[in-house]
Protein backbone atom coordinates (compact mmCIF):
# COMPACT_ATOMS: atom_id res chain seq x y z
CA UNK A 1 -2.04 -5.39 -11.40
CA UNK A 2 1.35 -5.47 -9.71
CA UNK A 3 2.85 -3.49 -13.59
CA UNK A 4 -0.13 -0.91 -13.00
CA UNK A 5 0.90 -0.15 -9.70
CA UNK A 6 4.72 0.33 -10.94
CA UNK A 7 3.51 2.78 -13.58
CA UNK A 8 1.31 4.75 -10.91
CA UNK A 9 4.30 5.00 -8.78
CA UNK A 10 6.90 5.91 -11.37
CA UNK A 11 4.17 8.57 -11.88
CA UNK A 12 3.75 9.70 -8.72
CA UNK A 13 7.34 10.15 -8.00
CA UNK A 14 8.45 11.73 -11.06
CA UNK A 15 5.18 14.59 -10.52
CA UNK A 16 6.28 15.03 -6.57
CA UNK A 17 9.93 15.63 -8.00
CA UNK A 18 8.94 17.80 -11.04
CA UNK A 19 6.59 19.75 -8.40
CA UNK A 20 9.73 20.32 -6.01
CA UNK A 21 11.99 21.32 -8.56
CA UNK A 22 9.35 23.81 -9.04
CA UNK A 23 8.84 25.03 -6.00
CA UNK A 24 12.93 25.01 -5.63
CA UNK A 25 13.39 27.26 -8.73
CA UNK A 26 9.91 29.42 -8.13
CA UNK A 27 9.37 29.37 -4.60
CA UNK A 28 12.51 28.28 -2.57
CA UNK A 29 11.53 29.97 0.78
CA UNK A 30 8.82 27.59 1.33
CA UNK A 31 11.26 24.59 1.21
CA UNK A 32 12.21 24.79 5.13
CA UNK A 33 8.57 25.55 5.68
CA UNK A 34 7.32 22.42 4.24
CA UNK A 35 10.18 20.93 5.38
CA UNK A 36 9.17 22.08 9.54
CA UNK A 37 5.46 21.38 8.80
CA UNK A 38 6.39 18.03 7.80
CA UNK A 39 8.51 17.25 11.02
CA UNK A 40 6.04 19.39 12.81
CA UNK A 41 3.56 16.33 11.63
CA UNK A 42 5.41 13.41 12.63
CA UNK A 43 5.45 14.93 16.35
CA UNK A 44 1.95 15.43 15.98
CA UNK A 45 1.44 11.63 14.83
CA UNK A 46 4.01 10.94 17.75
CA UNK A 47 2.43 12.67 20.59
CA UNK A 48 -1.02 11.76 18.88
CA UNK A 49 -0.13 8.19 19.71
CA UNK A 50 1.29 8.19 23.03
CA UNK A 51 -1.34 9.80 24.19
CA UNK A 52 -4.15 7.17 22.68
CA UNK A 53 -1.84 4.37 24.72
CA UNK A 54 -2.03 6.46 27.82
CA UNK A 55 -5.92 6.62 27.34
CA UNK A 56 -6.24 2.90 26.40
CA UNK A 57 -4.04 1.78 29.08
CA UNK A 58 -5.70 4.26 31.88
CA UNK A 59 -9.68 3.36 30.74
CA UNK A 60 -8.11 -0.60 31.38
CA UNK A 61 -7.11 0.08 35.07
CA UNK A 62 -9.93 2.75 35.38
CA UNK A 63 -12.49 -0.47 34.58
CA UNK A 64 -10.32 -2.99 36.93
CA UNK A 65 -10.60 -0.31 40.04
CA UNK A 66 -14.76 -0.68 39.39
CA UNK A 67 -16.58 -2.65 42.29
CA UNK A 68 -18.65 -4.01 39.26
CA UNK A 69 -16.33 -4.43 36.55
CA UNK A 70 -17.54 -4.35 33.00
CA UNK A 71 -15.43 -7.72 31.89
CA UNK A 72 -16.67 -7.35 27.91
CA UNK A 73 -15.58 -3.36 27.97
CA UNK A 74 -12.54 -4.56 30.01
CA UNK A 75 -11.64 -7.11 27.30
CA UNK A 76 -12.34 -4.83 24.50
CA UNK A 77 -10.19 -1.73 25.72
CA UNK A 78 -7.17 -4.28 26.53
CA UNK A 79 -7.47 -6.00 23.02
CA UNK A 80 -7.81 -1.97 21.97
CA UNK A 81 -4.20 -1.43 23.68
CA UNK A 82 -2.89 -4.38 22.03
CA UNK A 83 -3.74 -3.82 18.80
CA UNK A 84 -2.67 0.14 19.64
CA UNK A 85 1.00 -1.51 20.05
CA UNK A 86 0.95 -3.23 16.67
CA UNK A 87 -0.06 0.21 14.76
CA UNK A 88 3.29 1.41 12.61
CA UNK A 89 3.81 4.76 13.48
CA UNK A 90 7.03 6.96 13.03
CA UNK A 91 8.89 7.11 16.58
CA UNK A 92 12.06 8.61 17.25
CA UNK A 93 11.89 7.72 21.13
CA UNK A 94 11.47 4.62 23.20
CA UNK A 95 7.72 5.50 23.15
CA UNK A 96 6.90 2.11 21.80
CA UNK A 97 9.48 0.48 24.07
CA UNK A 98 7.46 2.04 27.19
CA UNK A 99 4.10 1.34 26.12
CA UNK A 100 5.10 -2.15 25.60
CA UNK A 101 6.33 -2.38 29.14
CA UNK A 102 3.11 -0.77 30.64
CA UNK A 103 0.90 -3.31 28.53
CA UNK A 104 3.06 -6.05 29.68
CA UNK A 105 2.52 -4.58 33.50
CA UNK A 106 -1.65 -4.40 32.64
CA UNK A 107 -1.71 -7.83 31.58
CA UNK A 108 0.34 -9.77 34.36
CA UNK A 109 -2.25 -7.41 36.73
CA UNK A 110 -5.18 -7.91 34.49
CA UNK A 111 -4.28 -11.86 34.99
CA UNK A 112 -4.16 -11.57 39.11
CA UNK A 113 -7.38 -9.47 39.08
CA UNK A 114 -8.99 -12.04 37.26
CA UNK A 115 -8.11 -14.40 39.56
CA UNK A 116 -8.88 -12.71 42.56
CA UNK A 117 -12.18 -11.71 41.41
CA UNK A 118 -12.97 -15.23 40.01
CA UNK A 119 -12.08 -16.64 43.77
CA UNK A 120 -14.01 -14.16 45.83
CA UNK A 121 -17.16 -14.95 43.37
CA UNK A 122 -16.64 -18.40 44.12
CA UNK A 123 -16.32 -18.15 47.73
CA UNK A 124 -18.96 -16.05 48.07
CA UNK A 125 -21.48 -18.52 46.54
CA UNK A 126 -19.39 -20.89 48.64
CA UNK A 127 -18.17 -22.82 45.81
CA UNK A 128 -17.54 -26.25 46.29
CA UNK A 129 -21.19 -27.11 46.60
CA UNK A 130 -21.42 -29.46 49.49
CA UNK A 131 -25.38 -30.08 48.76
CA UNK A 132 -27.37 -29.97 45.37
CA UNK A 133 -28.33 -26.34 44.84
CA UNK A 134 -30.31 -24.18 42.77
CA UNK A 135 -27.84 -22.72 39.93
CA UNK A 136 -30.52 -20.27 39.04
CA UNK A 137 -29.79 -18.61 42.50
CA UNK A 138 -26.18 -17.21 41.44
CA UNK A 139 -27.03 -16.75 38.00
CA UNK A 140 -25.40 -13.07 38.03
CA UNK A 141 -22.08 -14.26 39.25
CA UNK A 142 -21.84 -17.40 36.51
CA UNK A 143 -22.70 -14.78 33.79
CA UNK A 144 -19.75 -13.07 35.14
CA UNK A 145 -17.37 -16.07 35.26
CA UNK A 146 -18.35 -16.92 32.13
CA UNK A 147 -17.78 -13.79 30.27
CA UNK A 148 -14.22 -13.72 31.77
């Protein structure tokens, strides 16, 4: 497998340099063409992805400002952003560097939301039980808890 993939490469490279020398010796004003297109795409991939972390990271706080926050959709779109930081693309900036720092920001705020909405569910059940209740009666609010 790994000697077939060698001789595909090899193959690959020596078309995409008999193809240039081609285009060099048939063609050469198209070589700083295809040379801005391809810079032109790396921007594109650039601003493409700095602008999926923006989304990510807004739709997170957008859910978190909700008076009835959606906890699964909350968890999904901050896993979303996480996994949007691990994704190798071609930066020339400190794009990555400030994403980073923003997801860092979400989760430390993520964590005190959690908390304060876990608390104010509690105390508004009046959590400790002093008597035997019926659980059934704040069923909505230990879904909640226990989906966080």
């Amino acid at each position: 497998m790994k000697e077939e993939v060698c001789m595909l490469r090899s193959k690959y490279e020596s078309f995409v340099k008999s193809f240039i020398e081609l285009l060099e010796k048939n063609c050469p004003e198209l070589i700083p063409q295809l040379q801005a297109l391809s810079r032109k795409q790396v921007q594109l991939r650039r601003v493409k992805w700095i602008n999926r972390g923006r989304n990510v990271l807004t739709s997170c706080r957008a859910l978190m400002e909700d008076a009835r926050c959606d906890w699964l959709k909350l968890l999904e779109n901050f896993r979303s952003a996480c996994a949007h930081a691990q994704k190798h693309v071609e930066l020339t900036d400190n794009s990555r560097t400030t994403f980073i720092d923003a997801l860092n920001i979400l989760a430390s705020d993520l964590n005190e939301f959690a908390r304060k909405w876990v608390k104010e569910t509690l105390d508004s059940i009046k959590y400790p039980f002093e008597d035997s209740i019926d659980i059934r009666a704040f069923f909505n609010e230990t879904n909640t808890i226990a989906y966080m």
